[in-house]
PDB file of N, CA and C in Angstrom:
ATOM      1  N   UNK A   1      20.439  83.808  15.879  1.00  0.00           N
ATOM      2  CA  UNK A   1      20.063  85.187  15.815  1.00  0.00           C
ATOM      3  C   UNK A   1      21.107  85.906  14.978  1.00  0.00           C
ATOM      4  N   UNK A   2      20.809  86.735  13.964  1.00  0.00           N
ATOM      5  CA  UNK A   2      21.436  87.290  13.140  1.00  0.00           C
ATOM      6  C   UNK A   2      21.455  89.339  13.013  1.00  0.00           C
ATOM      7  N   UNK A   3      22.350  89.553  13.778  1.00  0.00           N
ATOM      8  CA  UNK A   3      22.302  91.059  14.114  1.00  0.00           C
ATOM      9  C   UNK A   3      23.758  91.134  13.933  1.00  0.00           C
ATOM     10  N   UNK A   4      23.790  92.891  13.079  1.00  0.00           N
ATOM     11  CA  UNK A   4      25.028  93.273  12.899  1.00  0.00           C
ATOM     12  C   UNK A   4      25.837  94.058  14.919  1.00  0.00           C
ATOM     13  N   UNK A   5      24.938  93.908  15.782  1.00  0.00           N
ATOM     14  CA  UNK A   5      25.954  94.232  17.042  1.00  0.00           C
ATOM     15  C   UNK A   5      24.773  93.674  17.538  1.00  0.00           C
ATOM     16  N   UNK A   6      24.879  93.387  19.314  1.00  0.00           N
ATOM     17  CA  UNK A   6      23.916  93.279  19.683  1.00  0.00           C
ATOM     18  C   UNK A   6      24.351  93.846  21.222  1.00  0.00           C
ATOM     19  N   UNK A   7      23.319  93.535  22.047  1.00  0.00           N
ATOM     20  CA  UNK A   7      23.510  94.358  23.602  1.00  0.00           C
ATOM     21  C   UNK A   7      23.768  93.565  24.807  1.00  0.00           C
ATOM     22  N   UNK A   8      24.754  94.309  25.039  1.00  0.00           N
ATOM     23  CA  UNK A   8      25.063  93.091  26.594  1.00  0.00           C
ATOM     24  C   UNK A   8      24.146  92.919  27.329  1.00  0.00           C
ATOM     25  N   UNK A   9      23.049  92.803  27.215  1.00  0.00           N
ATOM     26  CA  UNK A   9      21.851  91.562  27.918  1.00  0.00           C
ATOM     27  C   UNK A   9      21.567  90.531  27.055  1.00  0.00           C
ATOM     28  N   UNK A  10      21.271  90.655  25.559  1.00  0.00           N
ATOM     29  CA  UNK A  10      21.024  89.788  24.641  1.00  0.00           C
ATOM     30  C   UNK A  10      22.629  88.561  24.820  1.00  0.00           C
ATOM     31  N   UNK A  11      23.592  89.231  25.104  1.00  0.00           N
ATOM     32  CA  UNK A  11      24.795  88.462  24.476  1.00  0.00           C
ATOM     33  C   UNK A  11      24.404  87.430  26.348  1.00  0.00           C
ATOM     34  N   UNK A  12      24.607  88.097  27.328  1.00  0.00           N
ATOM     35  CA  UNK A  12      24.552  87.576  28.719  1.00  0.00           C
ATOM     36  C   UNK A  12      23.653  86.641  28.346  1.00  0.00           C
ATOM     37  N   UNK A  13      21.981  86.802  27.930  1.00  0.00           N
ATOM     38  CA  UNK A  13      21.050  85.313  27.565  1.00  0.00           C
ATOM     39  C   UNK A  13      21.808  84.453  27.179  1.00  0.00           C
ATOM     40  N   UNK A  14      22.443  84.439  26.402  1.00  0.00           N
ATOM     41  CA  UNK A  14      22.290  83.384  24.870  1.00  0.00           C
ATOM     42  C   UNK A  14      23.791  83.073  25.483  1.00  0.00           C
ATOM     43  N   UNK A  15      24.579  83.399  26.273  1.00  0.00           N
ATOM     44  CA  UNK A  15      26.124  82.513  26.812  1.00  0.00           C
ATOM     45  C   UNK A  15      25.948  81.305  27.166  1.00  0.00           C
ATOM     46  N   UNK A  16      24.814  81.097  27.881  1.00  0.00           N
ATOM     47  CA  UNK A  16      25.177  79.627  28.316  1.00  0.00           C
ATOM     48  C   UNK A  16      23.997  78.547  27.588  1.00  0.00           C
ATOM     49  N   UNK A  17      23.545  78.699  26.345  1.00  0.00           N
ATOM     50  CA  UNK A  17      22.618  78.518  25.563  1.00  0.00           C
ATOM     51  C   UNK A  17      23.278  77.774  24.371  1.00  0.00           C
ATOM     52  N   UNK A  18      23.326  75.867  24.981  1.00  0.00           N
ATOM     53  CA  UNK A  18      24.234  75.408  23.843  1.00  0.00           C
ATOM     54  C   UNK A  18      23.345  75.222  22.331  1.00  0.00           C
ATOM     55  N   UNK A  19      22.185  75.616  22.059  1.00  0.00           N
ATOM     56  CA  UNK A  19      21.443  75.156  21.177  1.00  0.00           C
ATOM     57  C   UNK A  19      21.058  76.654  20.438  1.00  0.00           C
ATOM     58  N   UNK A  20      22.196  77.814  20.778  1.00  0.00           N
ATOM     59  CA  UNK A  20      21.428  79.010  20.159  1.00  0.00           C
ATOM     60  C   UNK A  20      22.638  79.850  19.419  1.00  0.00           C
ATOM     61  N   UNK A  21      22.402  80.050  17.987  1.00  0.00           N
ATOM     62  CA  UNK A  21      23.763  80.382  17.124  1.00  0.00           C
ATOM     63  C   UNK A  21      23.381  81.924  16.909  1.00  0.00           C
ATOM     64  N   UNK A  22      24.306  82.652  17.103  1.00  0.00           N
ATOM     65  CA  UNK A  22      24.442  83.801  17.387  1.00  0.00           C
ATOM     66  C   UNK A  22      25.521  84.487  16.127  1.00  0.00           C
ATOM     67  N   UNK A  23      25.169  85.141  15.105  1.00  0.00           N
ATOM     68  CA  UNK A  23      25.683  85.652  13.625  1.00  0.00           C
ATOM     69  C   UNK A  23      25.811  86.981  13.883  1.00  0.00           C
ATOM     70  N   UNK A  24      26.868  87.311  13.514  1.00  0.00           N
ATOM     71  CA  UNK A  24      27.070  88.901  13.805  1.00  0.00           C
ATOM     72  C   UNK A  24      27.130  89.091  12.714  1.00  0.00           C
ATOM     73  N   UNK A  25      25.889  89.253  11.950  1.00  0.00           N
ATOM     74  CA  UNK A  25      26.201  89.904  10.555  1.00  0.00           C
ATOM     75  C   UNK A  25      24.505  90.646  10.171  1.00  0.00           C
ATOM     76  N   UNK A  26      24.630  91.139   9.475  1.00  0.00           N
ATOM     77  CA  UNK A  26      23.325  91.508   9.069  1.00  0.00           C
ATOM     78  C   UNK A  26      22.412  90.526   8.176  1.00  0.00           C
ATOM     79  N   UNK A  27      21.192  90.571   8.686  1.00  0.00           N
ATOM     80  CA  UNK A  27      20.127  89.664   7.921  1.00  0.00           C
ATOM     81  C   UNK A  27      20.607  88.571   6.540  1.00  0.00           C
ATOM     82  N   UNK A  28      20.776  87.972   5.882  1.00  0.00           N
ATOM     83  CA  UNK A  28      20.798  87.435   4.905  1.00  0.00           C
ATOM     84  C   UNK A  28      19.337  86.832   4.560  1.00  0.00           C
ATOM     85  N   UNK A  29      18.680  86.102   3.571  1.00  0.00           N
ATOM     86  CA  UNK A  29      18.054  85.350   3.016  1.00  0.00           C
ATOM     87  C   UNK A  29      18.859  83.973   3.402  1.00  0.00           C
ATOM     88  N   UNK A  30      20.064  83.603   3.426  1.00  0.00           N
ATOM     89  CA  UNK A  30      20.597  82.349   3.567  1.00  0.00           C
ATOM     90  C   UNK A  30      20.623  81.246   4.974  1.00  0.00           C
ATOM     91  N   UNK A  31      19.776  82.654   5.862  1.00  0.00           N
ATOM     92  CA  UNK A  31      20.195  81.888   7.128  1.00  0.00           C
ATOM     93  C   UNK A  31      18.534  81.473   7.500  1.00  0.00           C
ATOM     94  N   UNK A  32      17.921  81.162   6.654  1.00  0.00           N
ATOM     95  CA  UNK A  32      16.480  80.845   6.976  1.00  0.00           C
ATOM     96  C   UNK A  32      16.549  79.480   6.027  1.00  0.00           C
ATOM     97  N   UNK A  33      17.100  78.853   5.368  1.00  0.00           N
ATOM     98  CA  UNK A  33      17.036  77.751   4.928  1.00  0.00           C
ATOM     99  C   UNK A  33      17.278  76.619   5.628  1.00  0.00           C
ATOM    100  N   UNK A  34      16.433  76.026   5.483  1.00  0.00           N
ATOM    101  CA  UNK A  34      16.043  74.606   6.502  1.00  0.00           C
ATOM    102  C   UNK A  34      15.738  75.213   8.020  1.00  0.00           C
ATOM    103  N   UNK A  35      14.698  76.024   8.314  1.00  0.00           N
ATOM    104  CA  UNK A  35      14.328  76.544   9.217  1.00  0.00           C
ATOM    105  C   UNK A  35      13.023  76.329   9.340  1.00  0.00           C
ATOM    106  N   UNK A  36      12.296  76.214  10.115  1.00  0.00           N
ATOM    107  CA  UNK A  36      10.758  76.287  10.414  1.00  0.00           C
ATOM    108  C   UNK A  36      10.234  77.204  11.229  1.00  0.00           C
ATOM    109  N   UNK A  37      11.097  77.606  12.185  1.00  0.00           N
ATOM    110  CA  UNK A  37      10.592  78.779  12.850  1.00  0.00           C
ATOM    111  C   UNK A  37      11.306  79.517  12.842  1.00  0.00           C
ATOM    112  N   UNK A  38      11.030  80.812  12.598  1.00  0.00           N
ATOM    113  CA  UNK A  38      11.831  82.338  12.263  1.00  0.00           C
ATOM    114  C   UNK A  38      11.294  83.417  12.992  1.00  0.00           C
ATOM    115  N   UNK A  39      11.707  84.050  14.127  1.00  0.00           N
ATOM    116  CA  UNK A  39      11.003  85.498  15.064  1.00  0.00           C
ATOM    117  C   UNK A  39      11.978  86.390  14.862  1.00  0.00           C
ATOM    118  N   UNK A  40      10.861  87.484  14.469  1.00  0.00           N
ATOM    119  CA  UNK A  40      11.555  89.293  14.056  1.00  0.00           C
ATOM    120  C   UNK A  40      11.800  89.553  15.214  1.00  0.00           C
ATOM    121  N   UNK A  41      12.616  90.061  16.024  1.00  0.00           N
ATOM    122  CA  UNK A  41      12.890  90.639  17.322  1.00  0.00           C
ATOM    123  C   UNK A  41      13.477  92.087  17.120  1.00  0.00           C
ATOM    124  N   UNK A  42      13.153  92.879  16.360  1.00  0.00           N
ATOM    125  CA  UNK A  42      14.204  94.242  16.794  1.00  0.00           C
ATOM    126  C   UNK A  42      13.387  94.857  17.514  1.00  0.00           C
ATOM    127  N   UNK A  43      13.649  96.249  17.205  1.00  0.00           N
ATOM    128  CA  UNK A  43      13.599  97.093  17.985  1.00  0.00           C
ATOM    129  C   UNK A  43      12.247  97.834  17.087  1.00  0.00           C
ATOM    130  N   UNK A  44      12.323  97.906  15.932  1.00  0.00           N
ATOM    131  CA  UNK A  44      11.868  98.269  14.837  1.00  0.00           C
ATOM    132  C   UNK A  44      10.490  97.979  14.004  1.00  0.00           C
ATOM    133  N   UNK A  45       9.322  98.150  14.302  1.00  0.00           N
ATOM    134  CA  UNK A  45       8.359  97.068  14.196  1.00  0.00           C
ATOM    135  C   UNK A  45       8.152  97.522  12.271  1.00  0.00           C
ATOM    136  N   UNK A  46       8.603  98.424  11.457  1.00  0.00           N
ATOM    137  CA  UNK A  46       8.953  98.489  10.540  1.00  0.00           C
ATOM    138  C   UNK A  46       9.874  97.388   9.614  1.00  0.00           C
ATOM    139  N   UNK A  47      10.984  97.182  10.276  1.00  0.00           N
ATOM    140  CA  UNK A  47      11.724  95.894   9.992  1.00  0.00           C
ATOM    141  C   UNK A  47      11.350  94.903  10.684  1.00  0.00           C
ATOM    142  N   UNK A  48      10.431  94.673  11.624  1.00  0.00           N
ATOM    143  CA  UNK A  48       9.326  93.194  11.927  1.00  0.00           C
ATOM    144  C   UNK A  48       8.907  92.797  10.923  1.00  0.00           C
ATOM    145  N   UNK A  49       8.252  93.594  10.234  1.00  0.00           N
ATOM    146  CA  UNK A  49       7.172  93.323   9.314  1.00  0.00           C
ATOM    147  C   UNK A  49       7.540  93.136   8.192  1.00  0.00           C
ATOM    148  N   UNK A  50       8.532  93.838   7.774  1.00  0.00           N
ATOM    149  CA  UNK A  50       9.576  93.229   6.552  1.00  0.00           C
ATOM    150  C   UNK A  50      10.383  91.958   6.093  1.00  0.00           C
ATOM    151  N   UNK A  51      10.247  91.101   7.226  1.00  0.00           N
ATOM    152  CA  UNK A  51      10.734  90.312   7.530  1.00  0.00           C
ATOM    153  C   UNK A  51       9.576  89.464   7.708  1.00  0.00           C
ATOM    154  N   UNK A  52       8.654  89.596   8.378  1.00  0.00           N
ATOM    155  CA  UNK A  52       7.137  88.204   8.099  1.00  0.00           C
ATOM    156  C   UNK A  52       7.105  88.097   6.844  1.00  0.00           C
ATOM    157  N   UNK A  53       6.612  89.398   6.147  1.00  0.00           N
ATOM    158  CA  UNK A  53       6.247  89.619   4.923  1.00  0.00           C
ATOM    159  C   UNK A  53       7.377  88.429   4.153  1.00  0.00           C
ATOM    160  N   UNK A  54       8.430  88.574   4.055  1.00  0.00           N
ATOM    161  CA  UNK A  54       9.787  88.255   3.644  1.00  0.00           C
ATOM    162  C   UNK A  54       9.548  86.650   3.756  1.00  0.00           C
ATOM    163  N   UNK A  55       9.286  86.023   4.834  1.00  0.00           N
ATOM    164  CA  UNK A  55       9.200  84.477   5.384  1.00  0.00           C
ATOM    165  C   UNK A  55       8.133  84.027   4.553  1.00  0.00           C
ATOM    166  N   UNK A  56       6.940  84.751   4.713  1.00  0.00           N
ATOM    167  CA  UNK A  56       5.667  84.299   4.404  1.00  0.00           C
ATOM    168  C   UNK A  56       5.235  84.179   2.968  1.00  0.00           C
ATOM    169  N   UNK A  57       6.403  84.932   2.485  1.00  0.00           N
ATOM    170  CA  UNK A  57       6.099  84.553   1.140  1.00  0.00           C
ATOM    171  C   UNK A  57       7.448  83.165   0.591  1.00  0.00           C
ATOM    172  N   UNK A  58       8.125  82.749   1.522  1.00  0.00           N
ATOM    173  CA  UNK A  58       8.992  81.932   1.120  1.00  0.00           C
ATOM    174  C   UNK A  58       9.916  82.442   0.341  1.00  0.00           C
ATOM    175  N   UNK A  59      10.582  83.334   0.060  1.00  0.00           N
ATOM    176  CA  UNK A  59      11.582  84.006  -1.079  1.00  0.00           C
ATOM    177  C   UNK A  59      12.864  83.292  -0.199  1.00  0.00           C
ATOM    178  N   UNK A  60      13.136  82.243  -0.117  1.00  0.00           N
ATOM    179  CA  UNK A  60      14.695  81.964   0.369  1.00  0.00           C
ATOM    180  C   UNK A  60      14.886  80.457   0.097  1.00  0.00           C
TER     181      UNK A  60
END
């Protein structure tokens, strides 16, 4: 998961989650390579959709 902060419930999930990498940075294109599955999760269904759009056309 790739978010520039995230919220102490998201961080509490993902602690004891040895298979889940957690990027404190904002979005890149670089972190979808060699990936097959990719989920928009914000808050934002504006930047959801920017981001399918983004996958679905393969630009990475």
């Amino acid at each position: 998961m790739a978010a520039p902060s995230n919220r102490k419930n998201t961080l509490e999930f993902v602690a004891d989650k040895s298979n889940f990498l957690l990027i404190n940075r904002n979005f890149s294109s670089y972190f979808l390579k060699g990936k097959h599955v990719v989920i928009a999760t914000t808050d934002d269904p504006v930047v959801n959709e920017k981001y399918i759009i983004f996958v679905k056309k393969r630009e990475y």
